[in-house]
Protein backbone atom coordinates (compact mmCIF):
# COMPACT_ATOMS: atom_id res chain seq x y z
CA UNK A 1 109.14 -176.06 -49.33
CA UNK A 2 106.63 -176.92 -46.32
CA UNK A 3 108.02 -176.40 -42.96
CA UNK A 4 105.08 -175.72 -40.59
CA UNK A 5 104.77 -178.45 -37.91
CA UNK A 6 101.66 -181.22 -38.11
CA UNK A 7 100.01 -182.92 -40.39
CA UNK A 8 99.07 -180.92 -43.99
CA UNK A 9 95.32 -182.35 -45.00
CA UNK A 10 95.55 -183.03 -48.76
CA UNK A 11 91.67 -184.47 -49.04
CA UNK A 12 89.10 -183.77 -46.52
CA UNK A 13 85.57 -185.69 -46.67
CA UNK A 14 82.68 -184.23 -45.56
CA UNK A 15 82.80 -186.17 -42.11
CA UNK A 16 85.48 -184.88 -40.83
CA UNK A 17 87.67 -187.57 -42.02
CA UNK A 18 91.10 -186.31 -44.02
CA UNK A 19 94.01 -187.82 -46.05
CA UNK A 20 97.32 -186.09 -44.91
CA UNK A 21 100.53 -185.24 -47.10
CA UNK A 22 102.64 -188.23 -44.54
CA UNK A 23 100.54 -190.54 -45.09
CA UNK A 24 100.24 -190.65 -49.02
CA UNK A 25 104.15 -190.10 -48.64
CA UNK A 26 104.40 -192.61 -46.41
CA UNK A 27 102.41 -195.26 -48.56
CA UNK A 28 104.50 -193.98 -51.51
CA UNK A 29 107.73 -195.35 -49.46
CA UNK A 30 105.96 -198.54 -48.25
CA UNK A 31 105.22 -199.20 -52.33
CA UNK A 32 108.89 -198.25 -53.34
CA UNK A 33 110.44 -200.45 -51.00
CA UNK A 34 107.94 -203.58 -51.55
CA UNK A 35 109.04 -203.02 -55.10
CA UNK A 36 112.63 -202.75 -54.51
CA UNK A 37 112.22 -205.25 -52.23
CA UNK A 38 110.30 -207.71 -54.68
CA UNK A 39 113.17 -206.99 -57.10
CA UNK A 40 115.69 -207.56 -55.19
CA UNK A 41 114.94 -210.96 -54.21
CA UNK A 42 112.81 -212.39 -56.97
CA UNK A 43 114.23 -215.64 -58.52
CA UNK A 44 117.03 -216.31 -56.05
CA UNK A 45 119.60 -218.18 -57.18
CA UNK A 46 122.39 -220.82 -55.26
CA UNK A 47 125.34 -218.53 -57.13
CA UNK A 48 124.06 -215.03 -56.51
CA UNK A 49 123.97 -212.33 -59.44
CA UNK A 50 124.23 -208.59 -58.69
CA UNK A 51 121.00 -207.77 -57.21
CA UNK A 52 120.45 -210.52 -55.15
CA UNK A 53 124.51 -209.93 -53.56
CA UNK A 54 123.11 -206.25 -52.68
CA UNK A 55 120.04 -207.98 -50.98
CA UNK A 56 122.77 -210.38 -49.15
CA UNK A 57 124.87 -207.69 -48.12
CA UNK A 58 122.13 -205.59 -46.56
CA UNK A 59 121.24 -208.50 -44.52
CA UNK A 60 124.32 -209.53 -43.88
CA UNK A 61 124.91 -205.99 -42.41
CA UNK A 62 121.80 -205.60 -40.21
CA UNK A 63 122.80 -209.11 -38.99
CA UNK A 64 125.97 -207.97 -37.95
CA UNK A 65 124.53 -204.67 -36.22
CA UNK A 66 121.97 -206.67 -34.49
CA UNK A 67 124.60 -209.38 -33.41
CA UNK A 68 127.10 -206.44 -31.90
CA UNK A 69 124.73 -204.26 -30.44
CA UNK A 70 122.21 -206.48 -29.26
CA UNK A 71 124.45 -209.57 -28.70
CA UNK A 72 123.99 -213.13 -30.92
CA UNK A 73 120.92 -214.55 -29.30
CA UNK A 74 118.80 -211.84 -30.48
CA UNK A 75 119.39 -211.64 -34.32
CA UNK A 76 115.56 -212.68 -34.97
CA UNK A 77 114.82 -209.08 -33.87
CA UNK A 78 116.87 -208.33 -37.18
CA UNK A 79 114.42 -208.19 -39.60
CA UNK A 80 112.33 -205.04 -37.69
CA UNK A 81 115.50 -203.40 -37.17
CA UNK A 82 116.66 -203.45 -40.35
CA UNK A 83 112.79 -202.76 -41.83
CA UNK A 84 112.75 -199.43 -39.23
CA UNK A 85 116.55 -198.26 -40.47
CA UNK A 86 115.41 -198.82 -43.98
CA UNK A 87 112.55 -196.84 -43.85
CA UNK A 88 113.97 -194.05 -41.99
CA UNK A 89 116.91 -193.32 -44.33
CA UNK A 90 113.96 -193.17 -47.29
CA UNK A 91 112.03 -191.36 -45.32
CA UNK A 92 114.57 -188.76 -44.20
CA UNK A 93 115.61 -188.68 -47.55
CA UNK A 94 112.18 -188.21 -48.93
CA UNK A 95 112.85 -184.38 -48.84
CA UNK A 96 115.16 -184.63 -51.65
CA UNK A 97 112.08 -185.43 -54.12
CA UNK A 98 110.39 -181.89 -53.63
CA UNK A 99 108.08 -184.15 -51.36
CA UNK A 100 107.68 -183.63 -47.64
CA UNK A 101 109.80 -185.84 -45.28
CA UNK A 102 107.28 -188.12 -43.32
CA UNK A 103 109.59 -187.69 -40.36
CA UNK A 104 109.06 -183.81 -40.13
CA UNK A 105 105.66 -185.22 -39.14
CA UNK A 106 105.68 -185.24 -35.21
CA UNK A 107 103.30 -188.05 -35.57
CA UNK A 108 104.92 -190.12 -37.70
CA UNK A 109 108.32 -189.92 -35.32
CA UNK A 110 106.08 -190.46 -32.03
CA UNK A 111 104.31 -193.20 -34.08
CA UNK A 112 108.07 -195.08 -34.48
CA UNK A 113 108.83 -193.73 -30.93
CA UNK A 114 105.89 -195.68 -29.41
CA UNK A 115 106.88 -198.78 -31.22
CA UNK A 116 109.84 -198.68 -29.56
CA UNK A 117 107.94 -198.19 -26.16
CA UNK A 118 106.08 -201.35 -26.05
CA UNK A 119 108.85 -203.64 -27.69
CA UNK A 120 110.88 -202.21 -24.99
CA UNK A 121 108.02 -203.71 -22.25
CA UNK A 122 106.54 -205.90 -24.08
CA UNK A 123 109.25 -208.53 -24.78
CA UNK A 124 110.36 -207.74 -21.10
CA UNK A 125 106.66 -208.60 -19.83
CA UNK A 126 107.24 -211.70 -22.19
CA UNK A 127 110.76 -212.84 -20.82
CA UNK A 128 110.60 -211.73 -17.08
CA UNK A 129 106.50 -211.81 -16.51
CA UNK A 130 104.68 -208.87 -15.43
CA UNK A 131 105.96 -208.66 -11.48
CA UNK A 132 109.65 -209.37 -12.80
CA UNK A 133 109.12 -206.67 -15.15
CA UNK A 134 107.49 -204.07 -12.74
CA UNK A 135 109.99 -204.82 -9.84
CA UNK A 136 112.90 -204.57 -12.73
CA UNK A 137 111.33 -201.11 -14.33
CA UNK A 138 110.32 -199.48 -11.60
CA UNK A 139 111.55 -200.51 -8.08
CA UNK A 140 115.06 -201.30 -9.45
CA UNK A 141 117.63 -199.97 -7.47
CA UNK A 142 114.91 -199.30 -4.85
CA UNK A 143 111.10 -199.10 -4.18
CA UNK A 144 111.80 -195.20 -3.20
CA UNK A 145 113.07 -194.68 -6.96
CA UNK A 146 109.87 -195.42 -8.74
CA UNK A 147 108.43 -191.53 -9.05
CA UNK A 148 111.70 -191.23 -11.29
CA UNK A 149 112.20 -194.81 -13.02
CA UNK A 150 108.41 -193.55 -14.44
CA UNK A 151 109.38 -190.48 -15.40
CA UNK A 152 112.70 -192.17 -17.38
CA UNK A 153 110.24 -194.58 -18.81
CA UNK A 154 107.70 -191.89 -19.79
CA UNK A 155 110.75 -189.78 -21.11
CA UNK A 156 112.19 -192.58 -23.62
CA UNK A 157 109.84 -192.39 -26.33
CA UNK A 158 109.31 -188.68 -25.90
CA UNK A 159 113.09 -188.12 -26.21
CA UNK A 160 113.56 -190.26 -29.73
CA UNK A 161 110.57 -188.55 -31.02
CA UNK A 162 111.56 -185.29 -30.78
CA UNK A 163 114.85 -186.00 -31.70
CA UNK A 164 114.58 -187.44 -35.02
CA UNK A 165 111.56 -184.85 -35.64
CA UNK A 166 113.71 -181.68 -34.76
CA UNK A 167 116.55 -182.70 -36.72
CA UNK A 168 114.32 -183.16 -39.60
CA UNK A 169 111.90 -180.65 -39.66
CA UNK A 170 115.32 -178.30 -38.58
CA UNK A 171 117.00 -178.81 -41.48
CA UNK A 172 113.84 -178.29 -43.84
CA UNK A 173 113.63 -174.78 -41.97
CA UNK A 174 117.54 -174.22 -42.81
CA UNK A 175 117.15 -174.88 -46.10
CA UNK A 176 113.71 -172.60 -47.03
CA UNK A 177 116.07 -169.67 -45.45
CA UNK A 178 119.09 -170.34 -47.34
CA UNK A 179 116.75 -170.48 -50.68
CA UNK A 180 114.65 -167.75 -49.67
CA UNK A 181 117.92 -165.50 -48.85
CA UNK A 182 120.13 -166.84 -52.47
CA UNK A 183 117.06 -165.76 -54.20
CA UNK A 184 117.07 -162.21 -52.76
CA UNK A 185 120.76 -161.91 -53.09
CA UNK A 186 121.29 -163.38 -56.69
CA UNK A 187 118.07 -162.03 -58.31
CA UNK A 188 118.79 -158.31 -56.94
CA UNK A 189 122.94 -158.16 -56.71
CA UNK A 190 124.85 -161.29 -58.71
CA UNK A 191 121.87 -163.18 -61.44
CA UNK A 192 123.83 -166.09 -62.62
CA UNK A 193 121.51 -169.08 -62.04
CA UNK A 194 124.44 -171.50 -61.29
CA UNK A 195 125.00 -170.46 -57.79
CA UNK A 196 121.45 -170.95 -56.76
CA UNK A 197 121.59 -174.75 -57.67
CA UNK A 198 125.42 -175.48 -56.33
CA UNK A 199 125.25 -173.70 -53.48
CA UNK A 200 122.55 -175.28 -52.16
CA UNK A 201 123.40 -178.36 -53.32
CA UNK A 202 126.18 -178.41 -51.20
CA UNK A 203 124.28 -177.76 -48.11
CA UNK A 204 121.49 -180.37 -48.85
CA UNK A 205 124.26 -183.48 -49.03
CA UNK A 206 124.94 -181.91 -44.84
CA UNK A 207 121.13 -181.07 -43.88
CA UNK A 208 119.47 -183.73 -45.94
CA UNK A 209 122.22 -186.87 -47.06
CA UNK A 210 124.49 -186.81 -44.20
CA UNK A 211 122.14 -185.85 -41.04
CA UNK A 212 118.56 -187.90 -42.25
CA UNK A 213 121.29 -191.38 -42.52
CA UNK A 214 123.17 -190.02 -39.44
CA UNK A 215 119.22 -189.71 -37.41
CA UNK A 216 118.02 -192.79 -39.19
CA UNK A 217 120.97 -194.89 -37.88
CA UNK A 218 120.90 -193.19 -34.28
CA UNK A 219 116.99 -193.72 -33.69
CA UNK A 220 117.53 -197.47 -34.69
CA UNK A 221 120.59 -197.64 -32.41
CA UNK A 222 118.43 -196.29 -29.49
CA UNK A 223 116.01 -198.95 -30.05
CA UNK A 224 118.41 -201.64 -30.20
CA UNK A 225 120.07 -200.90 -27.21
CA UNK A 226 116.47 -200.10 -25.50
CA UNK A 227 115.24 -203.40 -26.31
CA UNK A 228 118.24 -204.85 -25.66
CA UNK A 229 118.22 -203.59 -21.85
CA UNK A 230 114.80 -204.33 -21.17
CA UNK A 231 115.96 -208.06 -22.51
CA UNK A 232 118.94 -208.52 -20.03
CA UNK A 233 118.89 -209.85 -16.71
């Protein structure tokens, strides 16, 4: 298992130009989902059968999240939320295959991060115009506060970044220890081959199942409320 930091160059051209290991796992994800997604809502139907009720459901879901986090007049930002939650659970997930995780990727989580950024200023530019906006950002409660309102600003997408990335790219490092340690302990002391599947198992439904939904849901919650903020009066 892979656990230094950065990109890993799979193909390198002779110009300096390279292919990394998150990006042809990241288009591997993109494809899955299109495909899923392609499934999932080909020949809709008035009475829905099974796969087009899980479609429903998901949507119905995000809508909901959206509608209580955000508030009801901004469910059309629905459909990037619940493309960027999506994405992040597969992705954070993506470990699971034998595959690298694009999110233990520090540029694929300040990538996402700087999405967030300019929604966050961008749709406020858009609703407030660009002197609302600055006097809102920066000069809010006071002109004197603007050294730190830019340094919170600077901070956000620095923050979620390194967030999602160290939770990650942590639990990948926890996980190369505990199977480089079993496989020192059972192969000298106790060699039944059992243990060194269910124990770790057990530890990859925490580190891998449990924490990548946990960061996926958190880093989309961040942006909600982010955007949301920037949004309000």
């Amino acid at each position: 298992m892979k656990t230094e930091f950065g990109a890993h160059k799979l193909i390198e051209f002779s110009n300096g130009v390279y292919i990394t290991e998150t990006v042809v796992n990241t288009w591997l994800i993109i494809i899955l989902l299109v495909v899923v997604s392609i499934i999932l809502t080909r020949k809709m139907k008035l009475i829905p059968d099974g796969k087009q009720s899980a479609a429903e459901i998901l949507v119905g879901l995000m809508n909901s999240l959206v509608g209580s986090s955000m508030g009801k007049d901004k469910l059309r930002y629905t459909p990037y939320m619940g493309t960027l939650m999506i994405y992040l659970v597969v992705a954070n997930l993506w470990g699971l295959t034998g595959l690298r995780a694009p999110t233990a990727d520090l540029n694929t989580t300040f990538a996402l991060s700087l999405l967030t950024f300019v929604m966050i200023h961008g749709f406020a530019i858009k609703k407030k115009g660009p002197f609302g906006w600055f006097k809102d950002t920066f000069l809010s409660p006071v002109a004197l506060m603007a050294p730190l309102n830019m340094i919170s600003e600077v901070a956000t997408p620095v923050s979620l970044a390194f967030r999602l990335f160290g939770n990650i790219t942590g639990g990948m490092i926890i996980m190369s220890l505990i199977y480089g340690a079993l496989g020192s302990i059972f192969s000298s002391f106790l060699p039944i081959p059992i243990f060194m599947a269910a124990i770790p198992a057990v530890l990859h439904a925490y580190f891998d199942v449990f924490a990548g939904v946990l960061q996926a849901f958190i880093f989309t919650m961040l942006t909600m409320v982010f955007v949301s903020m920037s949004l309000d009066d």
